[in-house]
C-alpha atoms as a PDB file:
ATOM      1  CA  UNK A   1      -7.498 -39.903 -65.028  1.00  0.00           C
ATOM      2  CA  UNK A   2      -5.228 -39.429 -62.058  1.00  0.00           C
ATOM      3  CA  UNK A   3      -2.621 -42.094 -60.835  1.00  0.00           C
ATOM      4  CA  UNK A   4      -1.705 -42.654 -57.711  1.00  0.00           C
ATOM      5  CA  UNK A   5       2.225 -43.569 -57.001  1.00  0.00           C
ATOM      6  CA  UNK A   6       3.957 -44.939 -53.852  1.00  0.00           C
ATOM      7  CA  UNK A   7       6.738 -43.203 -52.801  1.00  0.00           C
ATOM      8  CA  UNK A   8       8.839 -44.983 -50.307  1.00  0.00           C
ATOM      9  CA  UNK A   9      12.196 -44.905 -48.407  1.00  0.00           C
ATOM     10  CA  UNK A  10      11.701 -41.348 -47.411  1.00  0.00           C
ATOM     11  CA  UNK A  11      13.813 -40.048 -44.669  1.00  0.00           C
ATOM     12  CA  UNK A  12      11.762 -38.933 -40.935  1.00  0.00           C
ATOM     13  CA  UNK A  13      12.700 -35.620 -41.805  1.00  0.00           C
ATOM     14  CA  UNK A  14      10.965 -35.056 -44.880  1.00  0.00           C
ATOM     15  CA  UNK A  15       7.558 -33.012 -44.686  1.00  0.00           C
ATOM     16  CA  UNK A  16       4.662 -33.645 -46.759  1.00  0.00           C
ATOM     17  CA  UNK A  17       5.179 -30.175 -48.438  1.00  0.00           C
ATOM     18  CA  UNK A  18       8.783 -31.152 -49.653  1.00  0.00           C
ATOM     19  CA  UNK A  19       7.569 -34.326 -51.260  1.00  0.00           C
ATOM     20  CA  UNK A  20       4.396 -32.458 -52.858  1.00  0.00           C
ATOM     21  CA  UNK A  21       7.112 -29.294 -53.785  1.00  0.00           C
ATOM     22  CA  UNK A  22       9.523 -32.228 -55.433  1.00  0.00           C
ATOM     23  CA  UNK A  23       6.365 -33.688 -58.176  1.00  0.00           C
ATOM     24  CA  UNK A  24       5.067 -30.894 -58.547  1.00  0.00           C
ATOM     25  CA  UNK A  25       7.985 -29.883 -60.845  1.00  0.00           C
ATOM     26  CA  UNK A  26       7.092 -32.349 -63.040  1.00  0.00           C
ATOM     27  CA  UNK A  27       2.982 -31.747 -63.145  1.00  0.00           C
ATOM     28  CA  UNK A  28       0.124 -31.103 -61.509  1.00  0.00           C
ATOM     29  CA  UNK A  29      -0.081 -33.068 -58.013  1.00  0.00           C
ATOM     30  CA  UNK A  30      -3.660 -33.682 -56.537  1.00  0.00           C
ATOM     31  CA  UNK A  31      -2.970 -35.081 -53.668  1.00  0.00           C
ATOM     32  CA  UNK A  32      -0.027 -36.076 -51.240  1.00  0.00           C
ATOM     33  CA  UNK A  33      -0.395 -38.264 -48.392  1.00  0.00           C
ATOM     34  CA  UNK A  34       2.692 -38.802 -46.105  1.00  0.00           C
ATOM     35  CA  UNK A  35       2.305 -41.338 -43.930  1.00  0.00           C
ATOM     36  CA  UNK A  36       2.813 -41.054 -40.389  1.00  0.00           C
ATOM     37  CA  UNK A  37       2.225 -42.728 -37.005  1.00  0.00           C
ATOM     38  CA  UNK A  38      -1.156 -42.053 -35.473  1.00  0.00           C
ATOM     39  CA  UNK A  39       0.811 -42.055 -31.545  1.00  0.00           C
ATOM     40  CA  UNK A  40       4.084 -39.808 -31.854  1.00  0.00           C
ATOM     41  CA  UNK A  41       2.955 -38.172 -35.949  1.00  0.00           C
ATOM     42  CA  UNK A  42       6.321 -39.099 -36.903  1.00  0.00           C
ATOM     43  CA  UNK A  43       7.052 -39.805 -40.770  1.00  0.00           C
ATOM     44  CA  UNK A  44       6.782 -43.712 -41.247  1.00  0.00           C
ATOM     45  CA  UNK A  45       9.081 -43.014 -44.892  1.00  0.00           C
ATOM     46  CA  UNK A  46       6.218 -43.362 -46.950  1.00  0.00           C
ATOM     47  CA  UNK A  47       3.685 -41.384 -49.108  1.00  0.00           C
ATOM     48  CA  UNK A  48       1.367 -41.591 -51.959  1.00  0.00           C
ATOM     49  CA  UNK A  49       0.900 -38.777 -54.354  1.00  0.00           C
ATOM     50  CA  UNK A  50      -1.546 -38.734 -57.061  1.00  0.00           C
ATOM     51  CA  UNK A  51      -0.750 -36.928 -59.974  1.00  0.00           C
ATOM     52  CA  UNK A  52      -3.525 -35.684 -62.324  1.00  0.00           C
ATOM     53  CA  UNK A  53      -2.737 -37.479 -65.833  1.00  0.00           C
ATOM     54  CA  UNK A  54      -1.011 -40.473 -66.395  1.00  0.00           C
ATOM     55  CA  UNK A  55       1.596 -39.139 -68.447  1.00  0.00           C
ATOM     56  CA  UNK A  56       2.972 -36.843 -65.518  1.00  0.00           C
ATOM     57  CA  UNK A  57       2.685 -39.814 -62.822  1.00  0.00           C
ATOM     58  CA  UNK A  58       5.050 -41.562 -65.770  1.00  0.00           C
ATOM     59  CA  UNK A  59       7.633 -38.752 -66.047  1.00  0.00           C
ATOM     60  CA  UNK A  60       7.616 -38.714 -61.855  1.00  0.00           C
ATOM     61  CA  UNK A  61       8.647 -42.103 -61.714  1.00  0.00           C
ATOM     62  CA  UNK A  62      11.230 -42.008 -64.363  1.00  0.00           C
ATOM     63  CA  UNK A  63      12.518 -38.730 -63.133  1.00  0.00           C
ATOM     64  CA  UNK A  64      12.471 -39.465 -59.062  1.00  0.00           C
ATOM     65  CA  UNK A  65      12.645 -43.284 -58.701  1.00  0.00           C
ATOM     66  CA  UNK A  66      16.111 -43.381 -57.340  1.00  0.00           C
ATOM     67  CA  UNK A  67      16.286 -39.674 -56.446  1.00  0.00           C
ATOM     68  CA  UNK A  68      18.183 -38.583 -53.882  1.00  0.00           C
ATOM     69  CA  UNK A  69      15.863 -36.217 -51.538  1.00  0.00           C
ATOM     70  CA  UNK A  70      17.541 -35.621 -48.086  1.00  0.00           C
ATOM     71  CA  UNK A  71      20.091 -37.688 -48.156  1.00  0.00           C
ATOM     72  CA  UNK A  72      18.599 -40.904 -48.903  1.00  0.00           C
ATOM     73  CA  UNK A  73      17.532 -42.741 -52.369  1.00  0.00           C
ATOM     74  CA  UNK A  74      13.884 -42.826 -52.696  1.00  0.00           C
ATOM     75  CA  UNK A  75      11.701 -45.287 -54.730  1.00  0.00           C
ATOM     76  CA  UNK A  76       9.104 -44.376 -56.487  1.00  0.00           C
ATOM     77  CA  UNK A  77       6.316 -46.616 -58.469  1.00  0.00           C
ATOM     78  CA  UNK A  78       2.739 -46.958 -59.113  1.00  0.00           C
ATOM     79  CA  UNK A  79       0.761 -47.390 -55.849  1.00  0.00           C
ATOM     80  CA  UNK A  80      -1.014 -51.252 -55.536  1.00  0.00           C
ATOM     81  CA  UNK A  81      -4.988 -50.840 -55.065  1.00  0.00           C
ATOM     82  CA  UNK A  82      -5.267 -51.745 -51.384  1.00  0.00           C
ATOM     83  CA  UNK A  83      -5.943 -54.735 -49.624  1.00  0.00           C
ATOM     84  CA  UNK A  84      -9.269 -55.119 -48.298  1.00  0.00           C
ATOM     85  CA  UNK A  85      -8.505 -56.003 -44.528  1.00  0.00           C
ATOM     86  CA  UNK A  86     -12.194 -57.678 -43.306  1.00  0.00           C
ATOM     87  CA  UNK A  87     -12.555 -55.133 -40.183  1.00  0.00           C
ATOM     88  CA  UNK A  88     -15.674 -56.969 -38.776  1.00  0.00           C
ATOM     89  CA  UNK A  89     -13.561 -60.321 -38.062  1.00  0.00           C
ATOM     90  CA  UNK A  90     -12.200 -61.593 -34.640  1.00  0.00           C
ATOM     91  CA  UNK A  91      -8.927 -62.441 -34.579  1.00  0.00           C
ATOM     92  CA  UNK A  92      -9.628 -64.950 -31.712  1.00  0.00           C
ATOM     93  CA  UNK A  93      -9.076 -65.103 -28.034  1.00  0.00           C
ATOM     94  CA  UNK A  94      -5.648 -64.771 -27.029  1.00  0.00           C
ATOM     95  CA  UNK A  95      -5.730 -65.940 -23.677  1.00  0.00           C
ATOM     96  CA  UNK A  96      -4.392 -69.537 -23.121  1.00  0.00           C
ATOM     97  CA  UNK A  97      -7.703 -71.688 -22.749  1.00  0.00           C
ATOM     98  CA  UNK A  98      -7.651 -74.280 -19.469  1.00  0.00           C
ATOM     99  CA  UNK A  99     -10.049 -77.043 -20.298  1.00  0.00           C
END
């Protein structure tokens, strides 16, 4: 069973090929997802990489949490299931009513 981890406080500069190149030293990496922003598809210093067995996503976070990669520290951890955000729902009218 794969596990996904968060990988967070990534500098800009880092692609999505040095973060897969940097777990896949410790195992095999399914997937990497770096995070970026859907306007100017800058890095927004996040990923998530899933790792195929548990016992490799482990050994990545007790080898890179607190890793230095580009010059900053980054944190790594298992990734939270994600919040379901109700899509369908209005958030209200945001123009000032005049009764």
């Amino acid at each position: 069973m794969a596990k996904k981890l968060f990988v967070g406080s990534l500098s800009y500069g880092v692609t999505g090929a040095q973060v897969e190149d940097l777990f896949s030293k410790v195992g095999k990496v399914e997937s990497c997802n770096l995070i970026t922003d859907k306007f100017s598809g800058q890095s927004k210093g996040f990923a998530f990489v899933e790792m195929s067995t548990d016992e490799e996503a482990d050994k990545a976070i007790a080898k890179f949490n607190n890793f230095e990669l580009d010059g900053r520290k980054i944190v790594v951890n298992e990734a939270r299931p994600q919040e379901n955000r109700n899509q369908g729902q209005s958030r209200g009218n945001f123009r000032s009513k005049r009764w």
